[in-house]
N, C-alpha and C. Protein backbone atom coordinates (compact mmCIF):
# COMPACT_ATOMS: atom_id res chain seq x y z
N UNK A 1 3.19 -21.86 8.63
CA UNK A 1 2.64 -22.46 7.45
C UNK A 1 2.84 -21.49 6.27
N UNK A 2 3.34 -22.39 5.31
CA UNK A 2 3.42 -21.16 3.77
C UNK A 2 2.26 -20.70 3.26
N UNK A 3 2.44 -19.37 2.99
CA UNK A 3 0.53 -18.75 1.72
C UNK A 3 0.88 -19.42 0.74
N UNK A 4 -0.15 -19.74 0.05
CA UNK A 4 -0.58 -20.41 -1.00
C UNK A 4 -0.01 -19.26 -2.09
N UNK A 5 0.54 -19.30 -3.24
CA UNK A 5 0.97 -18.64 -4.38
C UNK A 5 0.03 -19.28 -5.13
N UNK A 6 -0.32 -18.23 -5.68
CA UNK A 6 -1.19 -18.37 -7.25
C UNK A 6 -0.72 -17.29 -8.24
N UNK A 7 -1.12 -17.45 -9.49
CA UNK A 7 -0.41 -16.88 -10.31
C UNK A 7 -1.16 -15.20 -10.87
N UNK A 8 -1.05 -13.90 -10.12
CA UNK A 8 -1.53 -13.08 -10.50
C UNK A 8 -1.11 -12.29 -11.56
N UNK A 9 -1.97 -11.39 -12.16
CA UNK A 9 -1.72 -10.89 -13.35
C UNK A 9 -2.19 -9.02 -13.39
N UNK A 10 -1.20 -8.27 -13.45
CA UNK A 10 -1.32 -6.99 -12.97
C UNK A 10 -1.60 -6.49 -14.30
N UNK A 11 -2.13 -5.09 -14.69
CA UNK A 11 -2.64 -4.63 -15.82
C UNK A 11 -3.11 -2.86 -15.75
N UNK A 12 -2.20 -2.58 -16.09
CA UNK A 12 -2.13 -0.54 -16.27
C UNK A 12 -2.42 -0.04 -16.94
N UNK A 13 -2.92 1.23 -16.90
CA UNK A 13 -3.35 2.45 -18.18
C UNK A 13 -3.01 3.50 -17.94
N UNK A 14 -1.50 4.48 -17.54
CA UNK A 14 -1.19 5.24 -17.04
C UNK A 14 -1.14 6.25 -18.02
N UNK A 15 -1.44 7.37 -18.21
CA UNK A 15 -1.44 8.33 -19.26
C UNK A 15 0.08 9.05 -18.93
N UNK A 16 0.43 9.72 -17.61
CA UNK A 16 1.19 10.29 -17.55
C UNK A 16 3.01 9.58 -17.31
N UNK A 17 3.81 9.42 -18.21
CA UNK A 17 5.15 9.20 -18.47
C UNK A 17 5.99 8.57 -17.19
N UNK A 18 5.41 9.75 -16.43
CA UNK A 18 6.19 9.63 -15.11
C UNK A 18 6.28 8.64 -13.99
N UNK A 19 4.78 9.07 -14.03
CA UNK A 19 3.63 7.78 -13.38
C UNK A 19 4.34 6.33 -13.85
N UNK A 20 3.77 6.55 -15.29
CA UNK A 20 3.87 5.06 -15.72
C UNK A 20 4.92 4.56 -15.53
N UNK A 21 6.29 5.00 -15.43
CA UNK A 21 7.68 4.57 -15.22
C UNK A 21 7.87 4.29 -13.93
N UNK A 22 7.51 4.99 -12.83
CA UNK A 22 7.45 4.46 -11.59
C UNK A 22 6.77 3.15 -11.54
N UNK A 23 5.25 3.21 -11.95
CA UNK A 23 4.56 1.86 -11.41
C UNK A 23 5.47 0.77 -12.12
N UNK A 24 5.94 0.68 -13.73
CA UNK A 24 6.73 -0.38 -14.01
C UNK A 24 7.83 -0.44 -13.42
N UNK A 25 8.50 0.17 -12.36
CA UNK A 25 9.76 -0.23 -12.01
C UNK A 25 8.99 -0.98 -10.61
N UNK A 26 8.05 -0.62 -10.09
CA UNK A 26 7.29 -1.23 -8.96
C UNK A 26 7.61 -3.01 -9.14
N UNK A 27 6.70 -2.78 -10.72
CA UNK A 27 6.10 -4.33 -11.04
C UNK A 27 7.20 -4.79 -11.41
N UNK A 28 8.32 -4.29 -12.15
CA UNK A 28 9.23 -5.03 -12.77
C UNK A 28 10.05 -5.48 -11.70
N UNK A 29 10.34 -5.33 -10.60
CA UNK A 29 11.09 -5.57 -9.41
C UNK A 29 10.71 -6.94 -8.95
N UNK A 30 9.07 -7.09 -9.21
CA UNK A 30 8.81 -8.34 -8.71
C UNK A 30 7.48 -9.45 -9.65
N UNK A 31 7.83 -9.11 -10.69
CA UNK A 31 7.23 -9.42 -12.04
C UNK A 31 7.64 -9.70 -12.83
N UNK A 32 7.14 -10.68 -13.78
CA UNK A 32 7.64 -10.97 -15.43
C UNK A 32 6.92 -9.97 -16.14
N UNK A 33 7.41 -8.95 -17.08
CA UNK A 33 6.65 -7.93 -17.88
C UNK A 33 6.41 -9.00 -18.93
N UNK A 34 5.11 -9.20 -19.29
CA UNK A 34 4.30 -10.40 -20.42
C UNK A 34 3.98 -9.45 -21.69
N UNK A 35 3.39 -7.68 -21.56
CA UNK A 35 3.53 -6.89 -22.48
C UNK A 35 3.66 -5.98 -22.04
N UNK A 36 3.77 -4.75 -22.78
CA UNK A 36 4.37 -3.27 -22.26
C UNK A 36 3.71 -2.92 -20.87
N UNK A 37 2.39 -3.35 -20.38
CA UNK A 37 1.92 -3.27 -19.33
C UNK A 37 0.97 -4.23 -18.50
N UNK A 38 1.16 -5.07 -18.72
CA UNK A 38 1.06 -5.73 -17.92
C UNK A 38 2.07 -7.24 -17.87
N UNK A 39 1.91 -7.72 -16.14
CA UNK A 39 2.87 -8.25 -15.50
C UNK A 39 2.07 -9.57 -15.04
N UNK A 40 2.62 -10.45 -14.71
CA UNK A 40 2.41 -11.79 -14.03
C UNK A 40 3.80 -12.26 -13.08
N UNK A 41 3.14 -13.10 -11.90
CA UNK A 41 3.94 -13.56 -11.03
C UNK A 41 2.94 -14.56 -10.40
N UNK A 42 3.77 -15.43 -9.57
CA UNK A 42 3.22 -16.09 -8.49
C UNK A 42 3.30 -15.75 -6.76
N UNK A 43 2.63 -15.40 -6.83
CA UNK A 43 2.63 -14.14 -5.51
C UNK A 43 1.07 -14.81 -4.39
N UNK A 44 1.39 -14.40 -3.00
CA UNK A 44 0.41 -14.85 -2.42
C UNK A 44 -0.39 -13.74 -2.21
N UNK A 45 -1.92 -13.59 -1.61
CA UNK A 45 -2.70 -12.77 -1.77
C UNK A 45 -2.41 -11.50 -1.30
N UNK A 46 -1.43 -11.96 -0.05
CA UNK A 46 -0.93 -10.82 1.11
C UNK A 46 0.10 -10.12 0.41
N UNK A 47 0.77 -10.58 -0.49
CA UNK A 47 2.03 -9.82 -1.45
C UNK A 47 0.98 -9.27 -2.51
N UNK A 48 0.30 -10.06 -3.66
CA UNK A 48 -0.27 -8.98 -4.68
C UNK A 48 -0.49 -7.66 -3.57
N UNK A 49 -1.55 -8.28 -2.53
CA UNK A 49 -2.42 -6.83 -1.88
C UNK A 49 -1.17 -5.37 -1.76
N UNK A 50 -0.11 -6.15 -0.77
CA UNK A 50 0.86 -5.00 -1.09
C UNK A 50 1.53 -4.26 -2.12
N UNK A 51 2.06 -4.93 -3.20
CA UNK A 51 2.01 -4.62 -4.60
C UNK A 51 1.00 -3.65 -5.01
N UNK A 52 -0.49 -3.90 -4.90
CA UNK A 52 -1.71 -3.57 -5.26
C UNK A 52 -1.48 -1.66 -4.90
N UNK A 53 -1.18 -1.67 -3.29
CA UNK A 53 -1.54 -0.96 -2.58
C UNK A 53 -0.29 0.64 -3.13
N UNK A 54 1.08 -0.16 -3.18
CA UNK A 54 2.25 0.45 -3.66
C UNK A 54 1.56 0.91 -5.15
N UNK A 55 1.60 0.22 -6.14
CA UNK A 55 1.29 0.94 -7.16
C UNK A 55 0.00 1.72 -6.94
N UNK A 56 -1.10 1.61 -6.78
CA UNK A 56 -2.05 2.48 -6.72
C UNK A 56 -1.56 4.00 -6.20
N UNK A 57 -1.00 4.19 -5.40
CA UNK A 57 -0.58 5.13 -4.37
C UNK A 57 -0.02 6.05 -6.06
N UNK A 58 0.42 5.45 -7.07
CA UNK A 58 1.14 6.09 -7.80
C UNK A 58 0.00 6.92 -9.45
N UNK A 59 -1.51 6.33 -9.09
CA UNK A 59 -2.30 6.59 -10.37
C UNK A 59 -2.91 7.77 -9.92
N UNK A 60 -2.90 8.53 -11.13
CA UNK A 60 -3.73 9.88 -11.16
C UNK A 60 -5.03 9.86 -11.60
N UNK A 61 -5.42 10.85 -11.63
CA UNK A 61 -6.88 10.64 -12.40
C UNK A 61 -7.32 10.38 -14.00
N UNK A 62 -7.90 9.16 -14.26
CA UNK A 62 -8.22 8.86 -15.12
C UNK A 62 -7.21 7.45 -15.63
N UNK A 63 -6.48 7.36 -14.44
CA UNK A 63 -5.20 5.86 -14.55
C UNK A 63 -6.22 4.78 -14.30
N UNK A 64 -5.43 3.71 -14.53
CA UNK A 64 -6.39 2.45 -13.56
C UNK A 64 -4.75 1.66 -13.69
N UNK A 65 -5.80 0.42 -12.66
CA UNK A 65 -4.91 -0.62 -12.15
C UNK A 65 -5.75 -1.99 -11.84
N UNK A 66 -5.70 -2.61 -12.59
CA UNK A 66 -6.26 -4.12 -12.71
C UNK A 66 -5.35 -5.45 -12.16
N UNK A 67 -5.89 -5.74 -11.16
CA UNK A 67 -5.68 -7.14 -10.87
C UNK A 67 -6.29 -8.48 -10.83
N UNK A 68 -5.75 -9.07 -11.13
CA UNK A 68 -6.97 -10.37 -11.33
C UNK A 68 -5.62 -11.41 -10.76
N UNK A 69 -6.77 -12.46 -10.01
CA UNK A 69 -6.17 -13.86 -9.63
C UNK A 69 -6.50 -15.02 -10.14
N UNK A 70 -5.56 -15.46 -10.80
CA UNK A 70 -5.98 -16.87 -11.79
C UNK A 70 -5.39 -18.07 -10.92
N UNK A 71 -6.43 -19.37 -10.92
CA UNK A 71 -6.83 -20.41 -9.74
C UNK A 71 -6.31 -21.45 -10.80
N UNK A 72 -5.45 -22.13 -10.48
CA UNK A 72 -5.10 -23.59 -10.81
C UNK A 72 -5.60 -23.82 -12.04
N UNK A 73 -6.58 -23.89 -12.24
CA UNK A 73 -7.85 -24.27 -13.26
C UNK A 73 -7.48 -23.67 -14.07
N UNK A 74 -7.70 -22.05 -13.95
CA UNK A 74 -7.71 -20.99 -14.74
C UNK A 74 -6.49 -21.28 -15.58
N UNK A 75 -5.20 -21.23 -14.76
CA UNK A 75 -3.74 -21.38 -15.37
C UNK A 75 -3.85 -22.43 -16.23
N UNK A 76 -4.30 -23.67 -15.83
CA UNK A 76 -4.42 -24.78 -16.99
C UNK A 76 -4.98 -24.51 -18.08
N UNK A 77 -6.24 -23.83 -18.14
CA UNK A 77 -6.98 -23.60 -19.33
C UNK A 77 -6.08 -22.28 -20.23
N UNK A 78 -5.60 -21.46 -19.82
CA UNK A 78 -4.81 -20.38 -20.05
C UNK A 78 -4.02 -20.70 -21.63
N UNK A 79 -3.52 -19.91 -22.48
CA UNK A 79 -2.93 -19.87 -23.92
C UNK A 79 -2.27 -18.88 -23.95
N UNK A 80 -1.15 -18.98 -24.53
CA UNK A 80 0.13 -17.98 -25.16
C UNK A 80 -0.27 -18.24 -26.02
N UNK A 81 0.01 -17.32 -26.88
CA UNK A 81 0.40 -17.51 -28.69
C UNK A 81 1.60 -16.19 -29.15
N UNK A 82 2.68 -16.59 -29.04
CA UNK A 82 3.92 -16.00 -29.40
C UNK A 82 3.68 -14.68 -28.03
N UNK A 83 5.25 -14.35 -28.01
CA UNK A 83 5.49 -13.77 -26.97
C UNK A 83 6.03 -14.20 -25.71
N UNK A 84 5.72 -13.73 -24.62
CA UNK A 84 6.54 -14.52 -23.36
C UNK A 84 5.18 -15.58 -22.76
N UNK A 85 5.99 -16.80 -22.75
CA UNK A 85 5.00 -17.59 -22.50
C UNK A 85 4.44 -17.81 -21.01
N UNK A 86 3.17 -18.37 -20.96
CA UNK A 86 2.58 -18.37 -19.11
C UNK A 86 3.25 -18.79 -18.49
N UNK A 87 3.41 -18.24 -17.27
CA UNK A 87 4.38 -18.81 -16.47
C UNK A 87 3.99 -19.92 -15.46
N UNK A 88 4.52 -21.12 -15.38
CA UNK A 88 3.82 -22.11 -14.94
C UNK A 88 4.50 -22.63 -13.38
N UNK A 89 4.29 -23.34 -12.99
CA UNK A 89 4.93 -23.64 -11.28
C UNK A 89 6.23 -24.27 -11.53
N UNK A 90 6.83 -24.54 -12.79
CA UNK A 90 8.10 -25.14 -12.60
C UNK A 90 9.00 -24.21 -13.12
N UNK A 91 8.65 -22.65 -13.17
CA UNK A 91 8.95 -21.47 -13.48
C UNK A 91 10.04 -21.16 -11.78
N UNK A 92 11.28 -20.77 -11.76
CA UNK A 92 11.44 -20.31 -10.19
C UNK A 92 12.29 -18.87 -10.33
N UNK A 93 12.20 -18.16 -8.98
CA UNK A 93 12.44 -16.65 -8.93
C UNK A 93 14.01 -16.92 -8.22
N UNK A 94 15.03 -16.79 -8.90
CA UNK A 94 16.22 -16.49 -8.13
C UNK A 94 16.25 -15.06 -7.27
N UNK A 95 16.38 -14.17 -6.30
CA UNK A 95 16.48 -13.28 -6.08
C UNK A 95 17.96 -13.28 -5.36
C-alpha cells in the first residue's frame, strides 16, 4: 500500500556558511526552494522523518530546523503572493 504524501514545509536558521550549504544541498535534492531557506515538497511522513534526521545531524549550536506538516485543508486555505507559488497535487517530480 502507498504512504500518504502531504505537503511538508522545511525551515532553517543556520549561522555558519558551511553548515548552511550542506543542509541546502540536502533539501534542494529533494525540495522546491520557496525562499532562501526554506523548502516544500510532497513527501510522506517516513521520508520528511528521514530528511528531518539527515539535516539535523548537520546544525550546530544555536541553528534550528523547523518542520511542519500541512493537511489537505491547510494546503487549500494556504496563499502565495508573488514568488514561487504553493505547490499543489497536480505539481509532479520527474527524477
Amino acid at each position: 500500500m502507498a504512504r500518504a504524501k502531504i505537503t511538508m514545509v522545511f525551515s532553517y536558521d543556520i549561522s555558519d556558511s558551511r553548515r548552511r550549504r550542506r543542509v541546502a544541498k540536502l533539501l534542494e535534492d529533494r525540495m522546491a526552494r520557496v525562499q532562501q531557506s526554506v523548502f516544500e515538497a510532497h513527501m510522506s511522513g517516513r521520508e520528511a522523518d528521514r530528511l528531518a534526521a539527515a539535516a539535523s545531524k548537520e546544525l550546530g549550536p544555536g541553528d534550528s530546523l523547523r518542520v511542519y506538516a500541512i493537511s489537505a485543508d491547510g494546503l487549500r486555505r494556504s496563499r502565495s503572493y508573488g514568488g514561487t507559488p504553493i505547490l499543489s497535487d497536480e505539481h509532479y517530480w520527474l527524477l
